[in-house]
PDB file of N, CA and C in Angstrom:
ATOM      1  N   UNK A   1      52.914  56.150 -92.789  1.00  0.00           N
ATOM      2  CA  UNK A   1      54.013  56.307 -93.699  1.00  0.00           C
ATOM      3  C   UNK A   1      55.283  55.820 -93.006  1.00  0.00           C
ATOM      4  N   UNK A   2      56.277  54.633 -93.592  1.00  0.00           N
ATOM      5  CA  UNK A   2      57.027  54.593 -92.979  1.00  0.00           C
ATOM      6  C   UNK A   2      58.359  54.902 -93.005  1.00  0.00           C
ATOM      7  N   UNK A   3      59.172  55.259 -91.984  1.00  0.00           N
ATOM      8  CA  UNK A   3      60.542  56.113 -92.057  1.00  0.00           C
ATOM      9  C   UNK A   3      61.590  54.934 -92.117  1.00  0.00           C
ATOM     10  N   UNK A   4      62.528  55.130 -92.859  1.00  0.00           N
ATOM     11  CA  UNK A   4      63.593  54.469 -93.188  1.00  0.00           C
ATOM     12  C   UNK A   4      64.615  55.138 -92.888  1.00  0.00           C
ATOM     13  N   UNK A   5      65.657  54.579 -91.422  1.00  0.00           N
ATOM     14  CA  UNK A   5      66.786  54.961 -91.287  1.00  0.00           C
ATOM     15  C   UNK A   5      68.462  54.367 -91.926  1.00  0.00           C
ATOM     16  N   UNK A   6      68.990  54.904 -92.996  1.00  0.00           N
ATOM     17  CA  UNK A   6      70.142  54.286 -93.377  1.00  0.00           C
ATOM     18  C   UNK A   6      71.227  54.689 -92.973  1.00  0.00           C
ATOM     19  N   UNK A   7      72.425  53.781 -92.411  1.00  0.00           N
ATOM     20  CA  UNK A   7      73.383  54.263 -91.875  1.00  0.00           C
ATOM     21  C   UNK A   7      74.851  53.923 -92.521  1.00  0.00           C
ATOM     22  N   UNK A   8      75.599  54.369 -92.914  1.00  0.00           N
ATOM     23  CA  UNK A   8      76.751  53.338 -93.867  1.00  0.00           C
ATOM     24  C   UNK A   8      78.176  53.968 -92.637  1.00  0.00           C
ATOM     25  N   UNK A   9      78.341  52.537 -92.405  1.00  0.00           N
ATOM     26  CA  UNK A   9      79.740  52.281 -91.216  1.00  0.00           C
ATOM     27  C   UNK A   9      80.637  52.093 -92.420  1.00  0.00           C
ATOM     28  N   UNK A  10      82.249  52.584 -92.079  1.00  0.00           N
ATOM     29  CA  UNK A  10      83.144  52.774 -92.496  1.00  0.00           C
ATOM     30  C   UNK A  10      84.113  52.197 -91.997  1.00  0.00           C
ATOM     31  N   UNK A  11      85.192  51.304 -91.665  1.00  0.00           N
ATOM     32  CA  UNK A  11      85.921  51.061 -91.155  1.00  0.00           C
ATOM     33  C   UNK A  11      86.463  49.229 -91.511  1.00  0.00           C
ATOM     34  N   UNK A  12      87.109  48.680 -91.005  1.00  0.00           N
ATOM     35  CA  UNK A  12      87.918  47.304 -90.728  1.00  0.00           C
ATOM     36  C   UNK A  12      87.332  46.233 -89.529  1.00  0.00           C
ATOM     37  N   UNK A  13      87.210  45.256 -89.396  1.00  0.00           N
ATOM     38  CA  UNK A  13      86.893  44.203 -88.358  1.00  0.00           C
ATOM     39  C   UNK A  13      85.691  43.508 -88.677  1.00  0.00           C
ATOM     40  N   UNK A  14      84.995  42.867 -87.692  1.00  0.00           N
ATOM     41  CA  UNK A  14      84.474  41.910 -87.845  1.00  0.00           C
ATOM     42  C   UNK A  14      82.893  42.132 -87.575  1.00  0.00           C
ATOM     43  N   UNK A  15      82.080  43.118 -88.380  1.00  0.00           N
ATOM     44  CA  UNK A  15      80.528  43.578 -88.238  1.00  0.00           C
ATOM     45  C   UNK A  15      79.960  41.818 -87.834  1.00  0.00           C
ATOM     46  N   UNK A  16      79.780  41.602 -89.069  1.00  0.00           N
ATOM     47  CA  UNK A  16      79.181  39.856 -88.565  1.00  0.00           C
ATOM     48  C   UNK A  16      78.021  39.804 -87.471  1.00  0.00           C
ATOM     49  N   UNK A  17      79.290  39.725 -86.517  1.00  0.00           N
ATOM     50  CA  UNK A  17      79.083  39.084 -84.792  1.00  0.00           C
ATOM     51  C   UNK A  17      78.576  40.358 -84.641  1.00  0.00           C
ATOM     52  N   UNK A  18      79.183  41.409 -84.371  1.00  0.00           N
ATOM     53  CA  UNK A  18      78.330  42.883 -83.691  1.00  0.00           C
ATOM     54  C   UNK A  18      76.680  42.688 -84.502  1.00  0.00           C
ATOM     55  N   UNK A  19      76.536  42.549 -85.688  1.00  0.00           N
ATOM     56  CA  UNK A  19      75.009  43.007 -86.074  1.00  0.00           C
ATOM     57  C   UNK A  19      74.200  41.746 -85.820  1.00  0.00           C
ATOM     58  N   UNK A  20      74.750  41.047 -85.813  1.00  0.00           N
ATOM     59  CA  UNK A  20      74.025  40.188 -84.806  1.00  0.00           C
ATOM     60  C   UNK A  20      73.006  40.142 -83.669  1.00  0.00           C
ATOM     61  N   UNK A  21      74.359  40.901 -82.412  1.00  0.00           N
ATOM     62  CA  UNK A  21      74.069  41.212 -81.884  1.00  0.00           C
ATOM     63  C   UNK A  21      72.804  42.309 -81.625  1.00  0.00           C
ATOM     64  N   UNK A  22      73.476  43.550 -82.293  1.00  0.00           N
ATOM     65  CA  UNK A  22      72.675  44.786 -82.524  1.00  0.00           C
ATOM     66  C   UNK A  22      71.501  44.427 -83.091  1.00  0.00           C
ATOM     67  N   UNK A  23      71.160  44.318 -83.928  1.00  0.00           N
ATOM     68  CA  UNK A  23      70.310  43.933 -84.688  1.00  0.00           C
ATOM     69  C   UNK A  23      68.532  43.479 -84.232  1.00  0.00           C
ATOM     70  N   UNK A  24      68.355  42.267 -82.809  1.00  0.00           N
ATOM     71  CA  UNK A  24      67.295  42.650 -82.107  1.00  0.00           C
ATOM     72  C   UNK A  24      67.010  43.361 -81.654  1.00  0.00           C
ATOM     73  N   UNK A  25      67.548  44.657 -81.332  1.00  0.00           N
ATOM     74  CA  UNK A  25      67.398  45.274 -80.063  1.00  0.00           C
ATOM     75  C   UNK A  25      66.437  46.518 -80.950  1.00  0.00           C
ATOM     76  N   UNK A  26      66.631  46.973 -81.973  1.00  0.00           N
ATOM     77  CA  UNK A  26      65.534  47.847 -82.624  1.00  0.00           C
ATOM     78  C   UNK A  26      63.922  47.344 -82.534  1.00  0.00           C
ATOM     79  N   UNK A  27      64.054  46.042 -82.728  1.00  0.00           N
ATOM     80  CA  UNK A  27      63.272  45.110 -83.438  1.00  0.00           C
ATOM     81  C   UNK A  27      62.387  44.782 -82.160  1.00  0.00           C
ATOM     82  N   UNK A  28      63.283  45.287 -80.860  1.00  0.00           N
ATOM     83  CA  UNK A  28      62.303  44.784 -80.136  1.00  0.00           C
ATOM     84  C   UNK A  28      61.339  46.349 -79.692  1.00  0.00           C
ATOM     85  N   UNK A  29      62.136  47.372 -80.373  1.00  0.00           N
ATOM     86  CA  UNK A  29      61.607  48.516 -80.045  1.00  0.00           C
ATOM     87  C   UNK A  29      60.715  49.091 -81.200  1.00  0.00           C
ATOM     88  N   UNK A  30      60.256  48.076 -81.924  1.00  0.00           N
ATOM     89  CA  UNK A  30      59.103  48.672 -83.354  1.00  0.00           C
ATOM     90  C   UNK A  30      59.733  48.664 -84.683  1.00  0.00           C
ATOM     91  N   UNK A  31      61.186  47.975 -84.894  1.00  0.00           N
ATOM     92  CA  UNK A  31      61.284  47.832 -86.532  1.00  0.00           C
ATOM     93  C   UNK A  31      60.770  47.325 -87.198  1.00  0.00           C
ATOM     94  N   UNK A  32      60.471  47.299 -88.145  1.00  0.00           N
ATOM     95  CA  UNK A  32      59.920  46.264 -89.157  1.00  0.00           C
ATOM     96  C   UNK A  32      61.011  45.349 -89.415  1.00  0.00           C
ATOM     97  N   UNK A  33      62.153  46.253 -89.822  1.00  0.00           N
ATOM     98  CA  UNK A  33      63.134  45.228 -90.397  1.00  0.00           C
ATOM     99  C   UNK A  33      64.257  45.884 -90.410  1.00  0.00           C
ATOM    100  N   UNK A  34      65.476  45.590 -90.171  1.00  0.00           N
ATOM    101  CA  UNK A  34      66.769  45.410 -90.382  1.00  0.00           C
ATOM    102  C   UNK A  34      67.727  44.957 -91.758  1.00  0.00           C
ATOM    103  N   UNK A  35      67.705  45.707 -92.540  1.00  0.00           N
ATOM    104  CA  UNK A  35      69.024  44.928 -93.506  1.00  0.00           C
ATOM    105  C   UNK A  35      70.404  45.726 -94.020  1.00  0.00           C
ATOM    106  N   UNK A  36      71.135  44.607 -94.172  1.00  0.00           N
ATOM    107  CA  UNK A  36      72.439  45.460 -94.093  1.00  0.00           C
ATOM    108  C   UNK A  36      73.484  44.417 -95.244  1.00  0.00           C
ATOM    109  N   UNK A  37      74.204  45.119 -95.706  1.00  0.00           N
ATOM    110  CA  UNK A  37      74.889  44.851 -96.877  1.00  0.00           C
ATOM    111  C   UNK A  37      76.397  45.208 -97.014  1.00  0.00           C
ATOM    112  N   UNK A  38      77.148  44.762 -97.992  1.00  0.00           N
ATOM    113  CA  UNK A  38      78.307  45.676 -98.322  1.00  0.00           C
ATOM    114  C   UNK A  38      78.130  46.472 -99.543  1.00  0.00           C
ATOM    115  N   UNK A  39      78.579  47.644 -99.947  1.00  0.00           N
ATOM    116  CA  UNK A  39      78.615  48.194-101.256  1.00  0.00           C
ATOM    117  C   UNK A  39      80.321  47.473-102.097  1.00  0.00           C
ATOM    118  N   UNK A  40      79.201  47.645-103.062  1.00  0.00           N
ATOM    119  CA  UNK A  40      80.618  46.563-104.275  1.00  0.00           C
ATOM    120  C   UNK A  40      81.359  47.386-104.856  1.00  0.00           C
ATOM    121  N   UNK A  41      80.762  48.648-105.057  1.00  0.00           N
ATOM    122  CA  UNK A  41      81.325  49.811-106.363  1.00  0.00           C
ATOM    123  C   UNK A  41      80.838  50.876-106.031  1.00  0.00           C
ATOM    124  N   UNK A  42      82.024  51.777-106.366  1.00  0.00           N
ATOM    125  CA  UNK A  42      82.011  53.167-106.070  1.00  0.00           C
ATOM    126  C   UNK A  42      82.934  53.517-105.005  1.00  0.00           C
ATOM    127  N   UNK A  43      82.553  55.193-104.626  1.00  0.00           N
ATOM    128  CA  UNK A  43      83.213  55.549-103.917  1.00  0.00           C
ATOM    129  C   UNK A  43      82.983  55.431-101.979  1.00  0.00           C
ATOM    130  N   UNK A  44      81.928  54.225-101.766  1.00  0.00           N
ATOM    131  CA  UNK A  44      81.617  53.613-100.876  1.00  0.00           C
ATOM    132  C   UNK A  44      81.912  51.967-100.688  1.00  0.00           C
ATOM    133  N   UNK A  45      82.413  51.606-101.255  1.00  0.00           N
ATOM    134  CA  UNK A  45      83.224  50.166-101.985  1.00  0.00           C
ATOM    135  C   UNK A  45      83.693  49.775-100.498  1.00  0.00           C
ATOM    136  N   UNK A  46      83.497  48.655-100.153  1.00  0.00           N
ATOM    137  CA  UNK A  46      83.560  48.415 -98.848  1.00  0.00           C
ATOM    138  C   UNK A  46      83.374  48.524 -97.430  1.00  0.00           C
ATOM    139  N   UNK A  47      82.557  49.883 -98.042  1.00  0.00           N
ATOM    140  CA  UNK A  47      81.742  50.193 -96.680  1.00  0.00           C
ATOM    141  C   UNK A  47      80.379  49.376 -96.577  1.00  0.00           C
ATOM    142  N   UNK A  48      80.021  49.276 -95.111  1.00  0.00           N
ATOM    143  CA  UNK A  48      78.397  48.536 -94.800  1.00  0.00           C
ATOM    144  C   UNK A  48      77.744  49.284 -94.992  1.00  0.00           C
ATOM    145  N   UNK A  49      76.128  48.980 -95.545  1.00  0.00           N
ATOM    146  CA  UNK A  49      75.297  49.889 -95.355  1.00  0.00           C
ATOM    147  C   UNK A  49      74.399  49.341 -94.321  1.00  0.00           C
ATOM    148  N   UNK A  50      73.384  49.681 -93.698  1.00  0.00           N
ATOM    149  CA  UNK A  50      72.079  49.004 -93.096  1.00  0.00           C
ATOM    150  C   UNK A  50      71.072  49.942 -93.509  1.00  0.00           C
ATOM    151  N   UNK A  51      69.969  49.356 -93.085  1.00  0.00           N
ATOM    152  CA  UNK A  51      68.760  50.183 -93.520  1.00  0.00           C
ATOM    153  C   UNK A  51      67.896  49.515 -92.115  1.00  0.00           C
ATOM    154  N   UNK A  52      67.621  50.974 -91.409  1.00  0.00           N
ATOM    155  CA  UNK A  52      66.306  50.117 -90.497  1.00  0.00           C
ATOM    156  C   UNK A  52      65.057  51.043 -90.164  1.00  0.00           C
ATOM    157  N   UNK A  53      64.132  50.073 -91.055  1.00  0.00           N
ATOM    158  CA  UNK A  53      62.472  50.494 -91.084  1.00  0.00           C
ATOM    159  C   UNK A  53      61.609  50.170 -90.163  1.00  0.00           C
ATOM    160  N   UNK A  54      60.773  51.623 -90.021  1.00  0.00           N
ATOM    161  CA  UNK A  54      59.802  51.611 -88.958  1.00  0.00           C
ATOM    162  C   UNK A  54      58.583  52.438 -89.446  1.00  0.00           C
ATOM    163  N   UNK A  55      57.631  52.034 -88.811  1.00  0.00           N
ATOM    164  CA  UNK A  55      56.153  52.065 -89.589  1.00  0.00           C
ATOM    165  C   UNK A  55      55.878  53.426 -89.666  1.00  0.00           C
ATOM    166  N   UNK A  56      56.305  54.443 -88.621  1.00  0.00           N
ATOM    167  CA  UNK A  56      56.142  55.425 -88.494  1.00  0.00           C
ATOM    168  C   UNK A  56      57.103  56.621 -87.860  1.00  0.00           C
ATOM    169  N   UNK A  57      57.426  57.866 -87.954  1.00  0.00           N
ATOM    170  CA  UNK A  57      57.667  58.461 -87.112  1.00  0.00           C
ATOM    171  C   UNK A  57      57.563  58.405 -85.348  1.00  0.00           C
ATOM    172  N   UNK A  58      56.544  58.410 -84.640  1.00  0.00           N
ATOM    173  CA  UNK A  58      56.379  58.101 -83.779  1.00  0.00           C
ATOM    174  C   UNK A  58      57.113  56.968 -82.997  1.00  0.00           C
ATOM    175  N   UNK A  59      56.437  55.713 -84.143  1.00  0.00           N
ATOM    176  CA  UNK A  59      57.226  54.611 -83.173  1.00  0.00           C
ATOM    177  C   UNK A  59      59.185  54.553 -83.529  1.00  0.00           C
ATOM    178  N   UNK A  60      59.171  55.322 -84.833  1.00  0.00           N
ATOM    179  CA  UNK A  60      60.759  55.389 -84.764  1.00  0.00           C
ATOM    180  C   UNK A  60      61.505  56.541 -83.482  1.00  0.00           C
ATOM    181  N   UNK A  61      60.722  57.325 -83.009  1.00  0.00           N
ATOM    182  CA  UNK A  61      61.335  58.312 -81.612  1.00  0.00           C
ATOM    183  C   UNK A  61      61.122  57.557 -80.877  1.00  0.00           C
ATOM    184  N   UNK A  62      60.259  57.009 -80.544  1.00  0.00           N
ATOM    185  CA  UNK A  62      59.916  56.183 -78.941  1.00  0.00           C
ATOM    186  C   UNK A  62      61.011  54.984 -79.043  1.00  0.00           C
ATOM    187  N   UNK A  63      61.300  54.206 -80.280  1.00  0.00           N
ATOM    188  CA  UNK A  63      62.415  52.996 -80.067  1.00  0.00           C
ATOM    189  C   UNK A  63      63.308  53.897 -79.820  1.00  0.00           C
ATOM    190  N   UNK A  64      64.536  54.964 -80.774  1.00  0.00           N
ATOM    191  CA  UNK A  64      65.503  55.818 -80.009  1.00  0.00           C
ATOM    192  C   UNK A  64      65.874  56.103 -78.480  1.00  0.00           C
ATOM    193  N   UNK A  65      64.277  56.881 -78.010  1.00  0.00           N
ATOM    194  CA  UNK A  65      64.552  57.077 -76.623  1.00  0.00           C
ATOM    195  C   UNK A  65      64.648  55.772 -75.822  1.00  0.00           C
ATOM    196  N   UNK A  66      64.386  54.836 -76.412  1.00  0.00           N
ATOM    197  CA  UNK A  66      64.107  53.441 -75.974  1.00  0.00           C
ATOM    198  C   UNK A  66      65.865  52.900 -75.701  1.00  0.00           C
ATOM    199  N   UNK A  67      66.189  53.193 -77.280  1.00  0.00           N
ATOM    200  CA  UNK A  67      67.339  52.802 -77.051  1.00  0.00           C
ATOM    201  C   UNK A  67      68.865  52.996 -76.651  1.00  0.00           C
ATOM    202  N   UNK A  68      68.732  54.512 -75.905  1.00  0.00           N
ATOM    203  CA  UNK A  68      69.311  54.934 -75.517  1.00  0.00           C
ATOM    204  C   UNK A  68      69.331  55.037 -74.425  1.00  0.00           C
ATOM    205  N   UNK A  69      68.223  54.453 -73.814  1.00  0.00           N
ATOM    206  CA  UNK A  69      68.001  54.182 -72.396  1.00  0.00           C
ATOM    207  C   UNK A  69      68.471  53.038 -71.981  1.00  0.00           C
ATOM    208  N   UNK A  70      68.604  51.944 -73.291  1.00  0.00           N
ATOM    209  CA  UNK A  70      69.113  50.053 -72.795  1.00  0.00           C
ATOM    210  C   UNK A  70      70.668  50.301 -72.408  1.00  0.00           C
ATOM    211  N   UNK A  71      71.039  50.193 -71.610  1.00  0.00           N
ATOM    212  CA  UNK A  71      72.383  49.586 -71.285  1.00  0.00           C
ATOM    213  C   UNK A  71      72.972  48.634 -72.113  1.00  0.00           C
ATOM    214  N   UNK A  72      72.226  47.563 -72.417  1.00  0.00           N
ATOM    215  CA  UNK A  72      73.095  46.400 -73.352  1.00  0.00           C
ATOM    216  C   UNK A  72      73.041  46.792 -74.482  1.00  0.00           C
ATOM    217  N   UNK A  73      72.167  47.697 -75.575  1.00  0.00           N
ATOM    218  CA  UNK A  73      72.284  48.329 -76.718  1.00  0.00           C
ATOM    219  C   UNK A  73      73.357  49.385 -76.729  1.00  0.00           C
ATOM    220  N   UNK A  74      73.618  50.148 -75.777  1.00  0.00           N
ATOM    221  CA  UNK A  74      74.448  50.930 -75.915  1.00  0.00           C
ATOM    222  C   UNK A  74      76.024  50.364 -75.345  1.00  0.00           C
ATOM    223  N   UNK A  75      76.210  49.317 -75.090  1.00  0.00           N
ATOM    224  CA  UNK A  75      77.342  48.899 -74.979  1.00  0.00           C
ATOM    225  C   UNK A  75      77.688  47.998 -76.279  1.00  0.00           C
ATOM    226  N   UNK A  76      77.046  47.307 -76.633  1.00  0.00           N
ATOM    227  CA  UNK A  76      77.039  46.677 -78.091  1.00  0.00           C
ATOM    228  C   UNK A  76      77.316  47.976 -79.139  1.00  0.00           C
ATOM    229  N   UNK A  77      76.413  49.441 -79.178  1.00  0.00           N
ATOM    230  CA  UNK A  77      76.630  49.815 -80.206  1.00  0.00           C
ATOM    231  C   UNK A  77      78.082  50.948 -80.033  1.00  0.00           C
ATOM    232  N   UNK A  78      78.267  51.160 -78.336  1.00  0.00           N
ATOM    233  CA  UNK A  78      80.062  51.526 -78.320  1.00  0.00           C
ATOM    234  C   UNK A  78      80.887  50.180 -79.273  1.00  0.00           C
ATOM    235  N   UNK A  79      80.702  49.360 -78.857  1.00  0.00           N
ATOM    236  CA  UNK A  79      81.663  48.095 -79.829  1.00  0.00           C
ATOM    237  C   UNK A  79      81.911  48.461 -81.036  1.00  0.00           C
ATOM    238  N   UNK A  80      80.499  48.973 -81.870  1.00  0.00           N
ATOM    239  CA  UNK A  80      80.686  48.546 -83.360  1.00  0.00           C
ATOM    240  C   UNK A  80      81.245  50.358 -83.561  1.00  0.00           C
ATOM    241  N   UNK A  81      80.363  51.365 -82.453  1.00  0.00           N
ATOM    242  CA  UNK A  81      81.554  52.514 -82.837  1.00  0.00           C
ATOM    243  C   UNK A  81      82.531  52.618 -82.898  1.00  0.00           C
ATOM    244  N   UNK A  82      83.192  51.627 -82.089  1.00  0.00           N
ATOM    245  CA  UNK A  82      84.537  51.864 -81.887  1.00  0.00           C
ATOM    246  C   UNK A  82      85.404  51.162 -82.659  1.00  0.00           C
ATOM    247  N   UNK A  83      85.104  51.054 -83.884  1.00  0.00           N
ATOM    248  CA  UNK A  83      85.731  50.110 -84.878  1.00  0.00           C
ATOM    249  C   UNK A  83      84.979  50.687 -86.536  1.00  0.00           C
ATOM    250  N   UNK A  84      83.957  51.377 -86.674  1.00  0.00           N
ATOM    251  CA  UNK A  84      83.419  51.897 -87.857  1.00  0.00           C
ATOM    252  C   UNK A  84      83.032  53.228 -87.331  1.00  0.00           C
ATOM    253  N   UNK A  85      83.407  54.368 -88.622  1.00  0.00           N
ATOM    254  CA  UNK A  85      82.810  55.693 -88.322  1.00  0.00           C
ATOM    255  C   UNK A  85      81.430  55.617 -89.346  1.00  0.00           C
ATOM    256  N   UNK A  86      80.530  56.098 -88.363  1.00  0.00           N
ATOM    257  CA  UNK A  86      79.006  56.006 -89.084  1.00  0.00           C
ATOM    258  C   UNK A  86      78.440  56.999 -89.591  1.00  0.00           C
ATOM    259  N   UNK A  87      77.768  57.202 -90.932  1.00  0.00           N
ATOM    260  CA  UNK A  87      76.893  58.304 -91.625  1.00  0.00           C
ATOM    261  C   UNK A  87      75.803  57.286 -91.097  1.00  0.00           C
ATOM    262  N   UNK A  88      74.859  58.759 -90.872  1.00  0.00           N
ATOM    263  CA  UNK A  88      72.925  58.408 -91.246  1.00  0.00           C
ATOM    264  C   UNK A  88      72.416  59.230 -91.707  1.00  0.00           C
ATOM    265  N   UNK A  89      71.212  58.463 -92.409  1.00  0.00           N
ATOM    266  CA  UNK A  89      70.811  59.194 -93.870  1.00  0.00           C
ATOM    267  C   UNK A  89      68.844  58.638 -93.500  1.00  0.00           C
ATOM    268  N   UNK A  90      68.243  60.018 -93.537  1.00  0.00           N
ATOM    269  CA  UNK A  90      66.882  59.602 -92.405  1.00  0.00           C
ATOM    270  C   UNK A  90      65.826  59.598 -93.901  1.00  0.00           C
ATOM    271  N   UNK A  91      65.043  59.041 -94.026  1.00  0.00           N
ATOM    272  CA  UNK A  91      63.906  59.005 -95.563  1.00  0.00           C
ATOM    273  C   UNK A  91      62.460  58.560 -94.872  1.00  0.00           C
ATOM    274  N   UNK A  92      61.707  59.215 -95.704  1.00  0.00           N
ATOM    275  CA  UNK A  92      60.114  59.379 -95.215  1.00  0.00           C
ATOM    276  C   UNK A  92      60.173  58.181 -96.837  1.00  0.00           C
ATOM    277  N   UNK A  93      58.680  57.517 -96.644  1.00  0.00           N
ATOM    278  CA  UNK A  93      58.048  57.203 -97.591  1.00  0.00           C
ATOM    279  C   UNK A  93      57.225  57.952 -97.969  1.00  0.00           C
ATOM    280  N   UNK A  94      56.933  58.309 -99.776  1.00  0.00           N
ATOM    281  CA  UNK A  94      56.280  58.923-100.047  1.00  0.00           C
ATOM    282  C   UNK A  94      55.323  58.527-101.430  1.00  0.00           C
TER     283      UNK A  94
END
């Protein structure tokens, strides 16, 4: 069953280049996939969303501890903190 993590960043500057960046570094730790968007309407209207899927529970803890252990992930993802405040929003498939 796979878990879907969504996160919606809030803020001004230039995501682009940061998710770029960010963006392999799950992928090398068991995502399926990465996607990320802007919202058009509502009361989230310019905020990003992403969505990043993984096949399972399991392999979604082991990338975490994974990625909190990389040095270059966690300096990339100080960058994009430090410019968007982030919600996450965790979903099982069912």
């Amino acid at each position: 069953m796979s878990v879907t993590m969504v996160s919606r960043w809030k803020g001004k500057g230039d995501h682009a280049t940061l998710l770029k960046e960010e963006a392999p570094f799950p992928k090398k730790h068991g995502a399926i996939s990465i996607r990320c968007g802007h919202c058009f309407a509502g009361s989230y209207a310019g905020e990003l969303v992403c969505a990043a899927t993984f096949p399972d529970w399991i392999t979604y803890a082991r990338a975490i501890e994974a990625l909190i252990a990389d040095a270059d992930y966690m300096r990339v993802y100080g960058e994009f903190a430090a410019k968007f405040e982030m919600t996450v929003i965790m979903n099982d498939e069912y």
